[in-house]
Protein backbone atom coordinates (compact mmCIF):
# COMPACT_ATOMS: atom_id res chain seq x y z
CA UNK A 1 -5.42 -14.02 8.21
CA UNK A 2 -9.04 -12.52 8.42
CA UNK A 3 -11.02 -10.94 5.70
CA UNK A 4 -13.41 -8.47 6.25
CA UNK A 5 -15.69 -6.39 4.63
CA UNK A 6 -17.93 -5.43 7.66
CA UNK A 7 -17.40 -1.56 8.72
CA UNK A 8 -15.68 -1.04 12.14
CA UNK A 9 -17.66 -0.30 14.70
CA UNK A 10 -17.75 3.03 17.01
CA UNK A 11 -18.88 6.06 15.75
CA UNK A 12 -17.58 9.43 17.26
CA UNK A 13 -19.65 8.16 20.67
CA UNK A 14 -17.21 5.13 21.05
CA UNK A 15 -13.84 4.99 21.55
CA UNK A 16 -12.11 1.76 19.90
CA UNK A 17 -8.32 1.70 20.69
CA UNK A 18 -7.68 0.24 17.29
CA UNK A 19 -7.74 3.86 16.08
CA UNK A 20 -4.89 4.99 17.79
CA UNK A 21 -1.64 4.45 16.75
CA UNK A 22 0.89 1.85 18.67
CA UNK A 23 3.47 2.60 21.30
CA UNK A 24 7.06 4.20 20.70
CA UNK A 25 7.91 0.65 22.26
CA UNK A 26 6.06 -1.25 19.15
CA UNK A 27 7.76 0.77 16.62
CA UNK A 28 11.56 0.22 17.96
CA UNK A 29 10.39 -3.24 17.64
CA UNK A 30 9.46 -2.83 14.05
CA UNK A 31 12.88 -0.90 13.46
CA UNK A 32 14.29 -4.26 15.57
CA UNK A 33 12.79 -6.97 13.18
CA UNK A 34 13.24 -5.50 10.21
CA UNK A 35 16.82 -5.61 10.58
CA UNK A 36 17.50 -9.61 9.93
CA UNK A 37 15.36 -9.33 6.74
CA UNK A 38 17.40 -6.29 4.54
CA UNK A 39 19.08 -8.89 2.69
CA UNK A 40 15.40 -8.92 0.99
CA UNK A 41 16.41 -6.08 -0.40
CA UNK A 42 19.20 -7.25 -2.81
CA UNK A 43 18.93 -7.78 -6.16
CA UNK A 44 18.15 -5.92 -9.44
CA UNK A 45 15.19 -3.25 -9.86
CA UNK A 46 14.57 -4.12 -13.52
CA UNK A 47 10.78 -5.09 -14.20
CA UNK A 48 9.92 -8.43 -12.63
CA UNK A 49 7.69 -11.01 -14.03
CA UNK A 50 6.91 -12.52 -17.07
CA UNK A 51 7.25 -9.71 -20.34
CA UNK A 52 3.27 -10.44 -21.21
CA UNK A 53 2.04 -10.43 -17.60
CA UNK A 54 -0.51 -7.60 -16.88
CA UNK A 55 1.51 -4.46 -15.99
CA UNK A 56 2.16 -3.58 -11.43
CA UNK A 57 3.31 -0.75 -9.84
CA UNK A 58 4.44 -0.78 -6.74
CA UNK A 59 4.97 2.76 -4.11
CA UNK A 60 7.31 2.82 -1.28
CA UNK A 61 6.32 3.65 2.35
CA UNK A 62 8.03 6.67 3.63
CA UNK A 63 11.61 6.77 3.57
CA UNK A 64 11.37 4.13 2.05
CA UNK A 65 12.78 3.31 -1.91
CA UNK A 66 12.10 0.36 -4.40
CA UNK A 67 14.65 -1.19 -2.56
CA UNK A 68 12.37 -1.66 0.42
CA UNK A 69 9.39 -2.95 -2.01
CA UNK A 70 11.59 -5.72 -3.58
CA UNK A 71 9.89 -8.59 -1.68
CA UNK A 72 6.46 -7.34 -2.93
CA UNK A 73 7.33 -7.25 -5.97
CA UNK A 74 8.58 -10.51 -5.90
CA UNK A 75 5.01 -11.63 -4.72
CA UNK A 76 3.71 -10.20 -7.36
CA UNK A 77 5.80 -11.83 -10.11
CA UNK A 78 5.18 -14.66 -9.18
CA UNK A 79 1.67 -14.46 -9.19
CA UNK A 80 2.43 -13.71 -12.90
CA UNK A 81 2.39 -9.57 -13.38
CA UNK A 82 4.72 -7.59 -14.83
CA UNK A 83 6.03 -5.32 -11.89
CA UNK A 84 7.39 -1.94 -11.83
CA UNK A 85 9.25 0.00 -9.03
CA UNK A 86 8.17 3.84 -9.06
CA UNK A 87 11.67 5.01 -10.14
CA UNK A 88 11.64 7.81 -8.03
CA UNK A 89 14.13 7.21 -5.28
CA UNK A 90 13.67 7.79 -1.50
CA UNK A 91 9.73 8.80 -0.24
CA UNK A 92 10.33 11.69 1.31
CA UNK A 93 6.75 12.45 1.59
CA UNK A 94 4.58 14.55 -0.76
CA UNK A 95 5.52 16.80 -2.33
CA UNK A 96 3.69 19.24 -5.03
CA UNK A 97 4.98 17.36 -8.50
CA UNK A 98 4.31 13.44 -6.75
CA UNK A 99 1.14 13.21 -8.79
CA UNK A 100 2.45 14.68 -11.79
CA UNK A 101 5.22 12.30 -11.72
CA UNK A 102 3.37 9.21 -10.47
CA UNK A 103 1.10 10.38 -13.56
CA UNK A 104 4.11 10.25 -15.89
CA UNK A 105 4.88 6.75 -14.89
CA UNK A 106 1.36 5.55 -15.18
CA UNK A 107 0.89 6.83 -18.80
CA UNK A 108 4.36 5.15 -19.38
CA UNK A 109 3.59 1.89 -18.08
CA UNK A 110 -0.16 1.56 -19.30
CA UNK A 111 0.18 -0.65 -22.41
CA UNK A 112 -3.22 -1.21 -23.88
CA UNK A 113 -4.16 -2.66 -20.16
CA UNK A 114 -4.46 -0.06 -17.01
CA UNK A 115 -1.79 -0.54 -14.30
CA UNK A 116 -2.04 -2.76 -10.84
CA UNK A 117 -1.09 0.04 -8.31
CA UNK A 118 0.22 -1.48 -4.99
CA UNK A 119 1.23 1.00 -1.83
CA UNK A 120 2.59 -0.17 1.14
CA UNK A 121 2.41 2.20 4.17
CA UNK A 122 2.21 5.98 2.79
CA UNK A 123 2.82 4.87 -0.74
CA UNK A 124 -0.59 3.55 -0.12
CA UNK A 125 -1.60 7.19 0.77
CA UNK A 126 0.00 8.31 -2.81
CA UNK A 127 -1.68 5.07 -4.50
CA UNK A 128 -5.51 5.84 -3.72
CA UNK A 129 -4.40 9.47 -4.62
CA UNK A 130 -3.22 8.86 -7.73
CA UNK A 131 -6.35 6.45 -8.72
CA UNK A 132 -7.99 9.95 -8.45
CA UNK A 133 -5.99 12.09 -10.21
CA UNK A 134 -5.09 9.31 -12.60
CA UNK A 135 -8.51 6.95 -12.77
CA UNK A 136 -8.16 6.23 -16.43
CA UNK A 137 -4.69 4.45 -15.91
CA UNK A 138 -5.48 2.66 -12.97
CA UNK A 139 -7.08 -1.20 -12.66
CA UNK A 140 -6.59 -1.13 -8.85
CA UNK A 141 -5.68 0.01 -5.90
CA UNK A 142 -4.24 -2.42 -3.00
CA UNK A 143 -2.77 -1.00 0.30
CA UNK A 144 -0.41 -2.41 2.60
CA UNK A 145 -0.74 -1.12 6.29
CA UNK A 146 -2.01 2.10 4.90
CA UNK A 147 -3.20 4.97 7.51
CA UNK A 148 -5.85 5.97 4.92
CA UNK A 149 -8.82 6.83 7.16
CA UNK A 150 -9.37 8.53 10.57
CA UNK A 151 -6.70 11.03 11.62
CA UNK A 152 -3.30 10.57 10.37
CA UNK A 153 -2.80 12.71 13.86
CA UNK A 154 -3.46 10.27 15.49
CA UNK A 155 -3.68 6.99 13.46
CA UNK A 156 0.38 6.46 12.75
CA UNK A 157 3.16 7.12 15.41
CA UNK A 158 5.75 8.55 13.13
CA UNK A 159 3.85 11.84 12.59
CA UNK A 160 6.62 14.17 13.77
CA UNK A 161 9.26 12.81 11.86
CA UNK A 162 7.03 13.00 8.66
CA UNK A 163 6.77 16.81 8.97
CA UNK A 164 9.99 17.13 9.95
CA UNK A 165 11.19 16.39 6.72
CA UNK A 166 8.12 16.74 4.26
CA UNK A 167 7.79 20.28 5.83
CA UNK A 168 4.17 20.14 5.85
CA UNK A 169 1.59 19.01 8.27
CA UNK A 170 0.65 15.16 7.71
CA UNK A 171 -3.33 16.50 7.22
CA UNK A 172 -2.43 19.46 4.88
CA UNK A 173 -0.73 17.14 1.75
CA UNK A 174 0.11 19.52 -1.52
CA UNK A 175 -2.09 17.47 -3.40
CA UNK A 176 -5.82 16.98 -3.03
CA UNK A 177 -6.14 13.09 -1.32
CA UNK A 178 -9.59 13.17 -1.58
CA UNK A 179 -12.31 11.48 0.68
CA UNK A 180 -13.96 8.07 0.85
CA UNK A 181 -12.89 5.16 -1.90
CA UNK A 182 -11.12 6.00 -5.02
CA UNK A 183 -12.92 5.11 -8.22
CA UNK A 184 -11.90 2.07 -9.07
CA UNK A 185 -11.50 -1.30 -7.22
CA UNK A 186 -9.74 -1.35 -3.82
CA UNK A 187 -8.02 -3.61 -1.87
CA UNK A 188 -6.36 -3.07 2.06
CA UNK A 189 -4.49 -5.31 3.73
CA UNK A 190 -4.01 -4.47 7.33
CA UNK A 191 -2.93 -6.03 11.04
CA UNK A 192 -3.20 -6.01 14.42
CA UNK A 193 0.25 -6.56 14.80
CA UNK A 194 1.18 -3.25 12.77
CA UNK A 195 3.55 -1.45 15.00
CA UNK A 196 3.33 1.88 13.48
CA UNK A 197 -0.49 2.19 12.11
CA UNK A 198 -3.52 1.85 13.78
CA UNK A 199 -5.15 -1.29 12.61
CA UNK A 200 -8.39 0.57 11.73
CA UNK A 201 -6.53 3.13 10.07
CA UNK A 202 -5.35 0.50 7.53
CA UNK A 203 -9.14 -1.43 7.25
CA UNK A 204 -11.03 1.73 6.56
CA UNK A 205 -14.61 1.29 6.63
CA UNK A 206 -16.93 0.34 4.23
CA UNK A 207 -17.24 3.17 2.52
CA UNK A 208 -13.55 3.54 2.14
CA UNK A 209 -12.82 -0.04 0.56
CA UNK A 210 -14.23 -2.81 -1.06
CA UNK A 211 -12.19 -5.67 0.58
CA UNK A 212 -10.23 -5.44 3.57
CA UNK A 213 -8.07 -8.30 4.50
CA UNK A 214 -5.74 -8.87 7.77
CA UNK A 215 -2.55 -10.18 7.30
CA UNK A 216 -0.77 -11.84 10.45
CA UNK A 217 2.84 -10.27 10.36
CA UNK A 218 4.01 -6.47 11.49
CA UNK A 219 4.24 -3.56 9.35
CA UNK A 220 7.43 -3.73 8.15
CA UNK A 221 6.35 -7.44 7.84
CA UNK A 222 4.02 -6.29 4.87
CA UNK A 223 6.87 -5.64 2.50
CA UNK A 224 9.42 -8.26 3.59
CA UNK A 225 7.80 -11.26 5.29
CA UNK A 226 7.66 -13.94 1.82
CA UNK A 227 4.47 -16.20 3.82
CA UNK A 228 2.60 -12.68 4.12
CA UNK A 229 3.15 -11.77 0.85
CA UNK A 230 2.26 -14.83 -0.85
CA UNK A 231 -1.10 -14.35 0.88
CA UNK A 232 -1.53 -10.85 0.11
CA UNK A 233 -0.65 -11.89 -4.08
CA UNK A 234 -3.10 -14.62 -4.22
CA UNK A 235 -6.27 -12.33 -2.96
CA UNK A 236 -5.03 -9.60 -5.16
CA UNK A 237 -5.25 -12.17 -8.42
CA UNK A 238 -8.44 -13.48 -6.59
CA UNK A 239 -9.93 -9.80 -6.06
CA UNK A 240 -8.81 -8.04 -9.36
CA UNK A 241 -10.82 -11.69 -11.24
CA UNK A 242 -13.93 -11.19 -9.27
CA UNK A 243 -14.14 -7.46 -9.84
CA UNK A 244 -13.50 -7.82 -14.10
CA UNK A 245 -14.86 -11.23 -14.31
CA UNK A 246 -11.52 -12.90 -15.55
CA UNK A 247 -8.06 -12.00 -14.81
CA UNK A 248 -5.33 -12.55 -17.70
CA UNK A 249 -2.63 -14.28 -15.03
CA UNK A 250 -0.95 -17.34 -15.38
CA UNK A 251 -1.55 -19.51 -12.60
CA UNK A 252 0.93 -19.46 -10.09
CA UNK A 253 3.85 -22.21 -10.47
């Protein structure tokens, strides 16, 4: 595990491989090692974590449902927030009410104290999105191998299948996604190990983020792997503190 805050070099006059997205061959072995782990998956979808914890929600990548998040939330409970799914089903990519109804959920969940938002993959995508559209019910934003910046072209290798069945091109979203960091805090976890993102497209630079963090496990790893996730929940606590000045979370057990 790495953090870094330092913007990636190469500007248009360099080419850095970490741009690009992996190999076919990387993803099948993604598709290949998540496999063992979907017993992560069982288990209720109720809210997780203490009643008075500060309130979470977490976004599934694409294709992807609460289901898929369950490990994360876990994490997260743990850690001693009140976590939320975002009740609404399969990702099947954007589509022209996702804000509205990531809106709805926000404005439902906010008690008194804005809401942790947590994407992993392209629910990261919808997650600095929504901190846009949605600022005054957001605390944070934290990605999980996120293609957020450069090309999403170029910077993921399961473009096709994404307009396939979002029917739109993965550059030309029905919702405004906006350009540099989202207005409040943010928080990316990325690797070098990601099998379907482009490491850089998950860092962002400097101006994209105000903490970026590599996690040592594959992209599929960043919603199921427990050691990866514990990480990823203690700088969240750890970030979220230093950005208010106090966090209200227990401590973990």
């Amino acid at each position: 595990m790495n953090k870094d805050i330092t913007p990636r070099p190469g500007e248009a006059d360099r080419f850095d491989p970490g741009d690009l997205a992996p190999s076919g061959w990387h993803r099948t072995r993604e598709v290949v090692w998540s496999f063992p782990r979907m017993l992560a998956r069982l288990g209720h979808l109720n809210p997780r974590g203490p009643e008075e914890g500060p309130p979470a929600m977490v976004i599934p990548g694409f294709l992807a449902s609460d289901r898929a998040t369950m490990e994360i939330r876990r994490a997260l409970a743990r850690s001693g927030w009140r976590v939320h799914g975002w009740g609404m089903g399969v990702n099947r990519g954007a589509r022209p009410d996702t804000m509205i109804r990531i809106g709805e959920r926000l404005d439902a969940l906010n008690d008194g104290r804005k809401v942790l938002l947590v994407g992993w993959s392209l629910g990261g995508l919808f997650a600095r999105a929504a901190a846009r559209h949605h600022q005054h019910h957001v605390r944070a934003v934290v990605t999980l191998a996120s293609p957020f910046s450069g090309d999403l072209k170029t910077n993921n290798n399961v473009r096709w299948l994404y307009e396939r069945i979002a029917g739109h091109h993965v550059d030309h979203p029905p919702f405004q996604r906006g350009v540099g960091k989202p207005p409040v805090p943010t928080l990316a976890f990325w690797s070098r190990r990601d099998g379907i993102v482009a490491p850089n497209a998950a860092r962002g630079a400097e101006h994209e983020v105000d903490e970026a963090i590599e996690l040592d496990t594959h992209h599929m790893g960043m919603a199921t792997w427990r050691p990866a996730l514990s990480h990823a929940s203690h700088h969240i606590r750890r970030f979220v503190e230093e950005h208010e000045g106090a966090c209200p979370i227990r401590r973990d057990r």
